[in-house]
Structures are given as structure tokens and as C-alpha cells.
C-alpha atoms as a PDB file:
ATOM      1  CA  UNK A   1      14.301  11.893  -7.131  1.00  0.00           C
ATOM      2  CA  UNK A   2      12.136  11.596  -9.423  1.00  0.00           C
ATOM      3  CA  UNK A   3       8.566  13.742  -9.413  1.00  0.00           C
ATOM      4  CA  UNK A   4       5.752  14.514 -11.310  1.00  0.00           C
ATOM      5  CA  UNK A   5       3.341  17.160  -9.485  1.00  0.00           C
ATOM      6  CA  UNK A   6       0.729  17.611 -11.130  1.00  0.00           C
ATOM      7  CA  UNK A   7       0.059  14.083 -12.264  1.00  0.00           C
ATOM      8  CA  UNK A   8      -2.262  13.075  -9.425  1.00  0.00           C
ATOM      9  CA  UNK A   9      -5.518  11.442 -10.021  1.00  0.00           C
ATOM     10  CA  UNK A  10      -8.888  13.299  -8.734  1.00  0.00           C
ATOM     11  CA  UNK A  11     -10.077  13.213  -5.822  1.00  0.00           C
ATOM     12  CA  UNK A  12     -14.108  12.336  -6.767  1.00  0.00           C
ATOM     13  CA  UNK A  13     -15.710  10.147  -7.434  1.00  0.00           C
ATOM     14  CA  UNK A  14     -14.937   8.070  -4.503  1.00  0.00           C
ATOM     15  CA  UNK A  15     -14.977   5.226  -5.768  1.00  0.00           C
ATOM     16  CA  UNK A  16     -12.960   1.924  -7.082  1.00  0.00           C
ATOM     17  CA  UNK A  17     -13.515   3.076 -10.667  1.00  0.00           C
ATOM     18  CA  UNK A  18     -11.528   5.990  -9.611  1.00  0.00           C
ATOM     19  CA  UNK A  19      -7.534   4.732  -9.636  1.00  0.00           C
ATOM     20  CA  UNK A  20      -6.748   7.439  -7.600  1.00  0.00           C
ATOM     21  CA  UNK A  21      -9.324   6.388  -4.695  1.00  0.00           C
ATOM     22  CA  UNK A  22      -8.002   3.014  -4.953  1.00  0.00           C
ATOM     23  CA  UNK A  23      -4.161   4.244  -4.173  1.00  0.00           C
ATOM     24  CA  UNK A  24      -5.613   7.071  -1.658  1.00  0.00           C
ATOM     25  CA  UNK A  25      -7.624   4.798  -0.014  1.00  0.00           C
ATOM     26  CA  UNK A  26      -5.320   1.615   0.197  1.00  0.00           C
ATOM     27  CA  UNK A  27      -2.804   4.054   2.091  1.00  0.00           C
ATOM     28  CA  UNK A  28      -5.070   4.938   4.438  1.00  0.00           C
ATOM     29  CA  UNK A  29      -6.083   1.260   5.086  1.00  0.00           C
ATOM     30  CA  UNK A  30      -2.649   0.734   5.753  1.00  0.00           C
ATOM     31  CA  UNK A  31      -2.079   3.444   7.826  1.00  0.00           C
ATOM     32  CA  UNK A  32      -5.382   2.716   9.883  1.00  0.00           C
ATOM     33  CA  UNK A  33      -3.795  -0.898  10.100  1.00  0.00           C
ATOM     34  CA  UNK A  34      -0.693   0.478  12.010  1.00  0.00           C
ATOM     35  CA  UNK A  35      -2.961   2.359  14.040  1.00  0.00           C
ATOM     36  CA  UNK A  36      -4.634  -0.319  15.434  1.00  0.00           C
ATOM     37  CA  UNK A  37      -1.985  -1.916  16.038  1.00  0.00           C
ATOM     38  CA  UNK A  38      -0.398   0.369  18.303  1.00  0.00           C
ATOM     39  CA  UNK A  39      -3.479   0.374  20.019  1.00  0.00           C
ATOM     40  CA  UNK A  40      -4.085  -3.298  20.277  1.00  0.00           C
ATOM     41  CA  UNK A  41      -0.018  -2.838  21.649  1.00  0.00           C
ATOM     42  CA  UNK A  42       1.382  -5.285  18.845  1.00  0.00           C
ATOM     43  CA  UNK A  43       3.956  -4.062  16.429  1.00  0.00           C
ATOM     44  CA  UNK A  44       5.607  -5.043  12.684  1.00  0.00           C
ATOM     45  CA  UNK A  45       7.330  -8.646  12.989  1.00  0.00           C
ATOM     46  CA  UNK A  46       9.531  -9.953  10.807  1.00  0.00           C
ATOM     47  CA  UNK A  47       8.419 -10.989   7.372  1.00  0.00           C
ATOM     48  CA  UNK A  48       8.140 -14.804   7.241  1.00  0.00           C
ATOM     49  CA  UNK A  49       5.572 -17.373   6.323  1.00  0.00           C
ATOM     50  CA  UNK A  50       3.708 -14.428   4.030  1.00  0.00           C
ATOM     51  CA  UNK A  51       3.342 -17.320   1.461  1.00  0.00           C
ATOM     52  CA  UNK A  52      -0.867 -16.528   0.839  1.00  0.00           C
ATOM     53  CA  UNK A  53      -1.087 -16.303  -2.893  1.00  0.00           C
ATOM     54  CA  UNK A  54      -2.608 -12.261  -2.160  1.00  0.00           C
ATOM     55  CA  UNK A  55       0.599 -11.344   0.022  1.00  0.00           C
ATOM     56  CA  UNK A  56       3.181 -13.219  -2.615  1.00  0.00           C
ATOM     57  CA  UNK A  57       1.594 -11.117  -5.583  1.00  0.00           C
ATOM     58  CA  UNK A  58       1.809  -8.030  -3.331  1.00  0.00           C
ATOM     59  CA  UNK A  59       5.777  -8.543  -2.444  1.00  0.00           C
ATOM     60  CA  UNK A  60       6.218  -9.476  -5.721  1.00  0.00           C
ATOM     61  CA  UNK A  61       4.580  -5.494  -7.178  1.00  0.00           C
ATOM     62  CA  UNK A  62       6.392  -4.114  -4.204  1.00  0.00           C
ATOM     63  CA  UNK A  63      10.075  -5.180  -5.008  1.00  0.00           C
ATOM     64  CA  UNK A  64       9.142  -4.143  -8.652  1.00  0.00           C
ATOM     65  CA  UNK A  65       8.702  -0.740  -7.515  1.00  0.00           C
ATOM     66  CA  UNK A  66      12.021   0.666  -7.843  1.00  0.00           C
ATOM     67  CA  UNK A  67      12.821  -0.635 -11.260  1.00  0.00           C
ATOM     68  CA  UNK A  68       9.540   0.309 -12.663  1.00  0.00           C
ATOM     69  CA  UNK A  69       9.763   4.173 -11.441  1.00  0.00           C
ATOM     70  CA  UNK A  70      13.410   3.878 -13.174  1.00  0.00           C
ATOM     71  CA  UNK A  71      11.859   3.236 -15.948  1.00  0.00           C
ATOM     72  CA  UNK A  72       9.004   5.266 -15.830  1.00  0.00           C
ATOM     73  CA  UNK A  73      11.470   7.941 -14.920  1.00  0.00           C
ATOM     74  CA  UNK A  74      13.985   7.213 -17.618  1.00  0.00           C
ATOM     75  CA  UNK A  75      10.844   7.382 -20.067  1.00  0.00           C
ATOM     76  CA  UNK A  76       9.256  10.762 -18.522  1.00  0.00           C
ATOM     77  CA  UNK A  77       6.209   8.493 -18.325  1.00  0.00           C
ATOM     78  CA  UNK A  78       4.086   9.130 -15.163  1.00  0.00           C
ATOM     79  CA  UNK A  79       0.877   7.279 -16.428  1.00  0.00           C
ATOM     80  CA  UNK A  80       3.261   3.800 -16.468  1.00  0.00           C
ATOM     81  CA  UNK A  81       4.346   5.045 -12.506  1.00  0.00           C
ATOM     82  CA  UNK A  82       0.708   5.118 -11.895  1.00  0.00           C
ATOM     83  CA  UNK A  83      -0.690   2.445 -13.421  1.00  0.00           C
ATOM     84  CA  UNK A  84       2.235   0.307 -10.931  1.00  0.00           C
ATOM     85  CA  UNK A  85       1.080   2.474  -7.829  1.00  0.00           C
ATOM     86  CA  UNK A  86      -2.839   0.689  -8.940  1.00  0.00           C
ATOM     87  CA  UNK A  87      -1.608  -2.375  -9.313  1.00  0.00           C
ATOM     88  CA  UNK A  88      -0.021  -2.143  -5.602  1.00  0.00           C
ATOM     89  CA  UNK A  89      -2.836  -0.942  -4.244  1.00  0.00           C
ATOM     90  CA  UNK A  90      -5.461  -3.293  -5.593  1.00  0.00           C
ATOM     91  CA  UNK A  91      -3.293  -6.169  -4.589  1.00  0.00           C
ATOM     92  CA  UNK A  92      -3.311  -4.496  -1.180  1.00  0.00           C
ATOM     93  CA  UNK A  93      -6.925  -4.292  -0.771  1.00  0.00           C
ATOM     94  CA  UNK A  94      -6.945  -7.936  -1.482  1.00  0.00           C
ATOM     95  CA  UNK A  95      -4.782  -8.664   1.328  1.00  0.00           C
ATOM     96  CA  UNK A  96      -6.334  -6.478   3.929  1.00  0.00           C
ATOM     97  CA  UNK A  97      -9.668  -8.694   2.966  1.00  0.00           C
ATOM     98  CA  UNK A  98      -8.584 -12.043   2.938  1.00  0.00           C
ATOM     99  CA  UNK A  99      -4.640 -11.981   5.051  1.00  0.00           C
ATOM    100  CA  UNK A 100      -5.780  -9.705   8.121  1.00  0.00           C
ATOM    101  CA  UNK A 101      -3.053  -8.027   9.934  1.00  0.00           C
ATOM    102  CA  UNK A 102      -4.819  -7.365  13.435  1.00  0.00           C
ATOM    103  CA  UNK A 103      -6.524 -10.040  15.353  1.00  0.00           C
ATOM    104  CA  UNK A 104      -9.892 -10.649  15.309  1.00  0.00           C
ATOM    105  CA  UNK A 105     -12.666 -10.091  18.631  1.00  0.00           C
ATOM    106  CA  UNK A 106     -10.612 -11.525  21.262  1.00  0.00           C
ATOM    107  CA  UNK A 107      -7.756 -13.594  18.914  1.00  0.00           C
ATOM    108  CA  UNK A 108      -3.886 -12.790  20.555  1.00  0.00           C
ATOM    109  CA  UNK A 109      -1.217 -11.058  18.051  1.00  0.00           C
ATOM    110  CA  UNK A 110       0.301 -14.245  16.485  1.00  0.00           C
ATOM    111  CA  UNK A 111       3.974 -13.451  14.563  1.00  0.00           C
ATOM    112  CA  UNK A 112       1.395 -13.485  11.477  1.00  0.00           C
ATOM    113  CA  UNK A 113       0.126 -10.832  11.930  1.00  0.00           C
ATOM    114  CA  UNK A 114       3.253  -9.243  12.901  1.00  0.00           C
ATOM    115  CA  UNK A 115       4.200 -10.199   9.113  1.00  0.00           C
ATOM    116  CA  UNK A 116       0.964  -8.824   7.758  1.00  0.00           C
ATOM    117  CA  UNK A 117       1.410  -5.808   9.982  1.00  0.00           C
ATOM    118  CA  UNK A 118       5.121  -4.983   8.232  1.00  0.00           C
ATOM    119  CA  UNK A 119       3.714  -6.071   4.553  1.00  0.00           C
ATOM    120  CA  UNK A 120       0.850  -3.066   4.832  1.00  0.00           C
ATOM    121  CA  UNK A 121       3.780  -1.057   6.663  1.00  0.00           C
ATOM    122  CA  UNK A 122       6.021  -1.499   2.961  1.00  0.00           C
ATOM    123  CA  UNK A 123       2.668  -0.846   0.950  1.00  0.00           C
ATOM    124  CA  UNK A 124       2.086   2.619   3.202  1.00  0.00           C
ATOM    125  CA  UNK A 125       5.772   3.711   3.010  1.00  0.00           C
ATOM    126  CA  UNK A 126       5.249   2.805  -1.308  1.00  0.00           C
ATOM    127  CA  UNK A 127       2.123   4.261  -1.575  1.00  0.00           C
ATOM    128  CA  UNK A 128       2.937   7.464   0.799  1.00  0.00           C
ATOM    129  CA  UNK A 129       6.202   7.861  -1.395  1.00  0.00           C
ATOM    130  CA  UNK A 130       4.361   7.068  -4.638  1.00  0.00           C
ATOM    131  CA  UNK A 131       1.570   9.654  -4.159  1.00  0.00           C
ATOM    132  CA  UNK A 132       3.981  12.369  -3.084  1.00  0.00           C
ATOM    133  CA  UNK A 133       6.430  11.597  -6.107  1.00  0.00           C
ATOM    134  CA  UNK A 134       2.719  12.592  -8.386  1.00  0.00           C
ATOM    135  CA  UNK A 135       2.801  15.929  -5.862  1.00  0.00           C
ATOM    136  CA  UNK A 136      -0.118  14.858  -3.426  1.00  0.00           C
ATOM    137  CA  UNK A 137       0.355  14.503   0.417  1.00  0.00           C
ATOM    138  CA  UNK A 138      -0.929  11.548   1.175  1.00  0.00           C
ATOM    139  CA  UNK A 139      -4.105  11.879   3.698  1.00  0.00           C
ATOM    140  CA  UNK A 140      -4.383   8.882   6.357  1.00  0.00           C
ATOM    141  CA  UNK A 141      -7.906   8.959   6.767  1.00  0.00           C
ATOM    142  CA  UNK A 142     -10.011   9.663   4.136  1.00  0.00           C
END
């Protein structure tokens, strides 16, 4: 595949001016998602009813993915790869705030959240795969 080490972002600052905190971080909100899942004993579920405006935008950058790092391969253009890898996880962080994935205080997993549980599952496997293509190893808690 396709990689371009030495492309990553900074790590500091830390914060959402930085486009690299925004990926780094937004994969480690996913990955503390599946966490607590585990430990709430609820797993992914299959994809239906994800129909918030948030999670539509979000499937629709995520099944762009492939075609844009084509591109951005074909190109040798890793700033076009990264600007995508933003845009996935700012529409992420959007969807952790307003489409949670894990029940709330004493709330029972509904097949929701299952849904929102497999949607941050696609943006951690993106992200994680995204970050290592720009030679980083992704960190799950930051």
C-alpha cells in the first residue's frame, strides 16, 4: 500500500487547531468507545437506522476513503490524504457528541447503539490505518 512516513502532523499543541490532535484524538475516542463497551458487555450491531444527519455525513467521508487515498496516492499527494483523514475525524467528534454509542447512567444497550458502536469501530479501523499509512502508530489513549 500506499505510505507516506514522515508526513505526520505534530504532536503539540494539543489542541483542535492542531489537525493532527483532531485525527489522534478522534481515534482514541473511538477506541475508548469500544472499551466501554466491552465493559458495559455490549458489542458492534449491525449498521441500520444510522440516519442522524452527523452519522450520514460520517458514512458518507468513510466510504470516500478508499477512492480519495487512490487518488492522493496516484498524485503522490499526502497533504490531500490528510486533509480527508480531518475531515473524518471532525465529523467523528460530532457524532460522539450528539449520536452516543454507549448508554447513558442506567439506559440498557439498545441496537442503536450497537450501530453507533460499529460506526466509531469503521472510523478507528480508518483512522488507525490512516495514521499508520503517514508512519505514526496510532496511540489509544492520549
Amino acid at each position: 500500500g500506499t505510505t507516506w512516513p514522515g508526513e505526520a502532523w505534530p504532536d503539540r499543541p494539543r489542541t483542535f487547531d492542531n489537525p493532527g490532535f483532531v485525527v489522534r484524538f478522534a481515534y482514541a475516542r473511538a477506541a475508548s468507545v469500544r472499551r466501554q463497551a466491552r465493559e458495559l458487555g455490549f458489542g458492534p450491531g449491525r449498521p441500520d437506522g444510522l440516519d442522524e444527519p452527523a452519522e450520514v455525513r460520517l458514512l458518507g467521508l468513510l466510504a470516500e476513503l478508499p477512492g480519495r487515498t487512490a487518488r492522493a496516492a496516484g498524485e503522490g499527494d499526502a497533504a490531500r490524504y490528510k486533509r480527508h483523514l480531518v475531515r473524518i475525524a471532525d465529523a467523528y467528534h460530532d457524532v460522539y457528541e450528539r449520536c452516543p454509542a454507549l448508554p447513558r447512567g442506567d439506559e440498557a444497550a439498545r441496537p442503536r447503539h450497537g450501530a453507533r458502536l460499529t460506526l466509531a469501530e469503521a472510523v478507528r479501523i480508518a483512522l488507525n490505518n490512516g495514521l499508520r499509512t503517514l508512519g505514526e502508530t496510532p496511540k489509544e489513549r492520549i
